[in-house]
C-alpha atoms as a PDB file:
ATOM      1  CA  UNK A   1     123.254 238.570 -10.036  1.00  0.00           C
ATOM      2  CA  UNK A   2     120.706 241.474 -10.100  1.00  0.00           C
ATOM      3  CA  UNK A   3     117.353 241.167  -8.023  1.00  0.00           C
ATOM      4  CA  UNK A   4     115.095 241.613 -11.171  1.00  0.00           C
ATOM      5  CA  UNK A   5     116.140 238.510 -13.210  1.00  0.00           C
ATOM      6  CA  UNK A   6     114.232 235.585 -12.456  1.00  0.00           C
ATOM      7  CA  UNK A   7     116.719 232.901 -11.399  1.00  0.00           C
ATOM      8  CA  UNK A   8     117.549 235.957  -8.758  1.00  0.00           C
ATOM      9  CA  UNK A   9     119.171 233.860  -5.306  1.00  0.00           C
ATOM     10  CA  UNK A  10     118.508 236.314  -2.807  1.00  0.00           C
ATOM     11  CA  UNK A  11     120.995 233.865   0.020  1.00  0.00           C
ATOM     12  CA  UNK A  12     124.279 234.340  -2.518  1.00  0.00           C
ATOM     13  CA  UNK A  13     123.269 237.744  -3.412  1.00  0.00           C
ATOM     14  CA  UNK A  14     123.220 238.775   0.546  1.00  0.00           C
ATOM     15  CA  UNK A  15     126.029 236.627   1.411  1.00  0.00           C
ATOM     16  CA  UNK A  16     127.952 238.300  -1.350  1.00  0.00           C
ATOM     17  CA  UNK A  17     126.802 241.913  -0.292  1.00  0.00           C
ATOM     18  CA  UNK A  18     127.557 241.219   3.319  1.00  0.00           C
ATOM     19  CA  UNK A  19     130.977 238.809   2.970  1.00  0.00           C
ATOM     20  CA  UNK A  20     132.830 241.414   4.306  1.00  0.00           C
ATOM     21  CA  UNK A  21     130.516 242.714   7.372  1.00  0.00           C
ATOM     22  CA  UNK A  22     130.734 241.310  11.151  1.00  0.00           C
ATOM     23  CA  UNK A  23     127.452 239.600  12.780  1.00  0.00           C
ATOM     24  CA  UNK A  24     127.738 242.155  15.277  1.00  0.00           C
ATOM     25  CA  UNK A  25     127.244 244.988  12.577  1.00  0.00           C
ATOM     26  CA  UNK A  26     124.503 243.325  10.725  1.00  0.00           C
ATOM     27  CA  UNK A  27     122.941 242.664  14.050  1.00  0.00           C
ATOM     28  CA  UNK A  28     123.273 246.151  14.776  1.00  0.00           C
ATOM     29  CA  UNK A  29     121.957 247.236  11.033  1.00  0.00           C
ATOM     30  CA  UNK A  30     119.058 244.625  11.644  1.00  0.00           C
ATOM     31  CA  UNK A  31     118.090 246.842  15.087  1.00  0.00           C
ATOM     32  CA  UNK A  32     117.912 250.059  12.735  1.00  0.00           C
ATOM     33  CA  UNK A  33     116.133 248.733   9.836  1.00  0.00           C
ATOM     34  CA  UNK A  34     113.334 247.415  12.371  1.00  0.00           C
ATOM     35  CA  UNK A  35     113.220 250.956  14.282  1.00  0.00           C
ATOM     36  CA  UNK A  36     112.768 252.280  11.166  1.00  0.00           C
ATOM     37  CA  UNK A  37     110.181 250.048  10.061  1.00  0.00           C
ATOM     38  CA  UNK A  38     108.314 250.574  12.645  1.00  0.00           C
ATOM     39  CA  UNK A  39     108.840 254.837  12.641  1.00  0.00           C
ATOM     40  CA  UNK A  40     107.550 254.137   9.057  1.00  0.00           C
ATOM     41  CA  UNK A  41     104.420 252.019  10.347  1.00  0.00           C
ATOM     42  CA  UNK A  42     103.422 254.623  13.189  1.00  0.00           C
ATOM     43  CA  UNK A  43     103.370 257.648  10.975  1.00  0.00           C
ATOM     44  CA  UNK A  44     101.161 255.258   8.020  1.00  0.00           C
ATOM     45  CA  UNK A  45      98.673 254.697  11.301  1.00  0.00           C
ATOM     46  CA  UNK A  46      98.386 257.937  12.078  1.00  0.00           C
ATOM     47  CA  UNK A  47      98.101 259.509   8.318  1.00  0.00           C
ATOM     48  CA  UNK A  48      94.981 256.731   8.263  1.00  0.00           C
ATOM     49  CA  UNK A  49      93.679 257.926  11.792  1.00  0.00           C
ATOM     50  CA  UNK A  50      93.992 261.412  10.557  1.00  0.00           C
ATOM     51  CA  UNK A  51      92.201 260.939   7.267  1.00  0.00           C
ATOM     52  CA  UNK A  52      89.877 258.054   7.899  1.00  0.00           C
ATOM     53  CA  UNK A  53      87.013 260.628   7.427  1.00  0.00           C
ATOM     54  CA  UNK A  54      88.388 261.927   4.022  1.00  0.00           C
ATOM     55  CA  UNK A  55      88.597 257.914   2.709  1.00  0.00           C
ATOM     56  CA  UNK A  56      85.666 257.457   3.658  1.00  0.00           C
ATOM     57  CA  UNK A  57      84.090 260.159   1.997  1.00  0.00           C
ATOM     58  CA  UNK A  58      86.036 260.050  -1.212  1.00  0.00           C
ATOM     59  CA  UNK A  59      84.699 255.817  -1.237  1.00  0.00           C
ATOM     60  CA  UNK A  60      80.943 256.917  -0.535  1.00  0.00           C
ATOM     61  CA  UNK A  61      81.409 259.526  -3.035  1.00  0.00           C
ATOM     62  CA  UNK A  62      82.885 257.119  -5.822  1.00  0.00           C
ATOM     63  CA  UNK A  63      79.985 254.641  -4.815  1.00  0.00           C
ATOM     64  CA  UNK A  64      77.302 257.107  -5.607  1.00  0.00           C
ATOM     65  CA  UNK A  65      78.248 258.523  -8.744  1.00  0.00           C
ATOM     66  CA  UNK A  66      78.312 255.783 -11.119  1.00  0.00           C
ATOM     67  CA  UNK A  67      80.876 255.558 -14.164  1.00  0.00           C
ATOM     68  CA  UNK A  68      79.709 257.520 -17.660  1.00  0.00           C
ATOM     69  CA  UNK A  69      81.949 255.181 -19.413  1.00  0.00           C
ATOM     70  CA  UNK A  70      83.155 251.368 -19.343  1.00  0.00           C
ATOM     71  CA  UNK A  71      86.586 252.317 -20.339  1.00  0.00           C
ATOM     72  CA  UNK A  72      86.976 255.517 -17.709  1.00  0.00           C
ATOM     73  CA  UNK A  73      85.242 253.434 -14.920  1.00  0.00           C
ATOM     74  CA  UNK A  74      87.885 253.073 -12.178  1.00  0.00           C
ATOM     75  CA  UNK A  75      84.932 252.755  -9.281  1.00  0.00           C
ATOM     76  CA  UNK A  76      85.433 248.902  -8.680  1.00  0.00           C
ATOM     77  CA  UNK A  77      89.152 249.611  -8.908  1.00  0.00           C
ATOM     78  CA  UNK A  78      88.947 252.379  -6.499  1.00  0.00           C
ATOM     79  CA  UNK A  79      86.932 250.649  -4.403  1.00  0.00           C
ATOM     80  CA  UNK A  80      88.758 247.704  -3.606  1.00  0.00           C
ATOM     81  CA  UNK A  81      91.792 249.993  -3.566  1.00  0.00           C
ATOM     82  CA  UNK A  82      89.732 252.162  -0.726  1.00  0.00           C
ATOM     83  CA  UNK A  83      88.880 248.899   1.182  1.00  0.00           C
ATOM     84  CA  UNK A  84      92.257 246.798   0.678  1.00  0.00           C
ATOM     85  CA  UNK A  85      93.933 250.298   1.815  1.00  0.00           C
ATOM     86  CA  UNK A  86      91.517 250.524   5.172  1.00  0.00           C
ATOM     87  CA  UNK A  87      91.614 247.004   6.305  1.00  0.00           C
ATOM     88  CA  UNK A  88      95.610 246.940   5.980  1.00  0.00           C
ATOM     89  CA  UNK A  89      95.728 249.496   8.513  1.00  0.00           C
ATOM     90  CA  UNK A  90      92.993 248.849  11.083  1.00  0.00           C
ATOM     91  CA  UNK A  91      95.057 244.915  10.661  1.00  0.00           C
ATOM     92  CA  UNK A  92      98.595 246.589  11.585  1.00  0.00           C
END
């Protein structure tokens, strides 16, 4: 029963991990793992807010020096990367 195998049931695998834990402590664990979600979502915001300059500059500066080489040219990569990375955060 290990998460990377592809017939992977994640229901038996939690109710196995769990079997021996009250609904009042997993309800409890539950409250901690969402404070700390969000702890962990508030500081990614405000890494982006703080730097939103410096990814910006680092994407116009990727977009106006073109690749020497097909095999070393990571610009479309980046760029998407850049964008995807932007728009997650001004979506949260």
């Amino acid at each position: 029963m290990y998460p990377s195998r592809e017939d992977f049931d994640q229901k038996k695998y939690l109710s196995q991990l769990y079997k021996n834990v009250s609904f009042q402590d997993l309800g409890r664990g539950a409250k901690t793992l969402e404070k700390k979600v969000k702890q962990r979502t508030e500081g990614l915001r405000s890494l982006v807010a703080q730097n939103l300059d410096s990814f910006i500059s680092c994407k116009d500066t990727i977009d106006s020096n073109p690749p020497t080489s097909a095999y070393l040219s990571p610009s479309s990569f980046i760029h998407s990367f850049i964008h995807s990375f932007i728009l997650s955060f001004i979506h949260l």
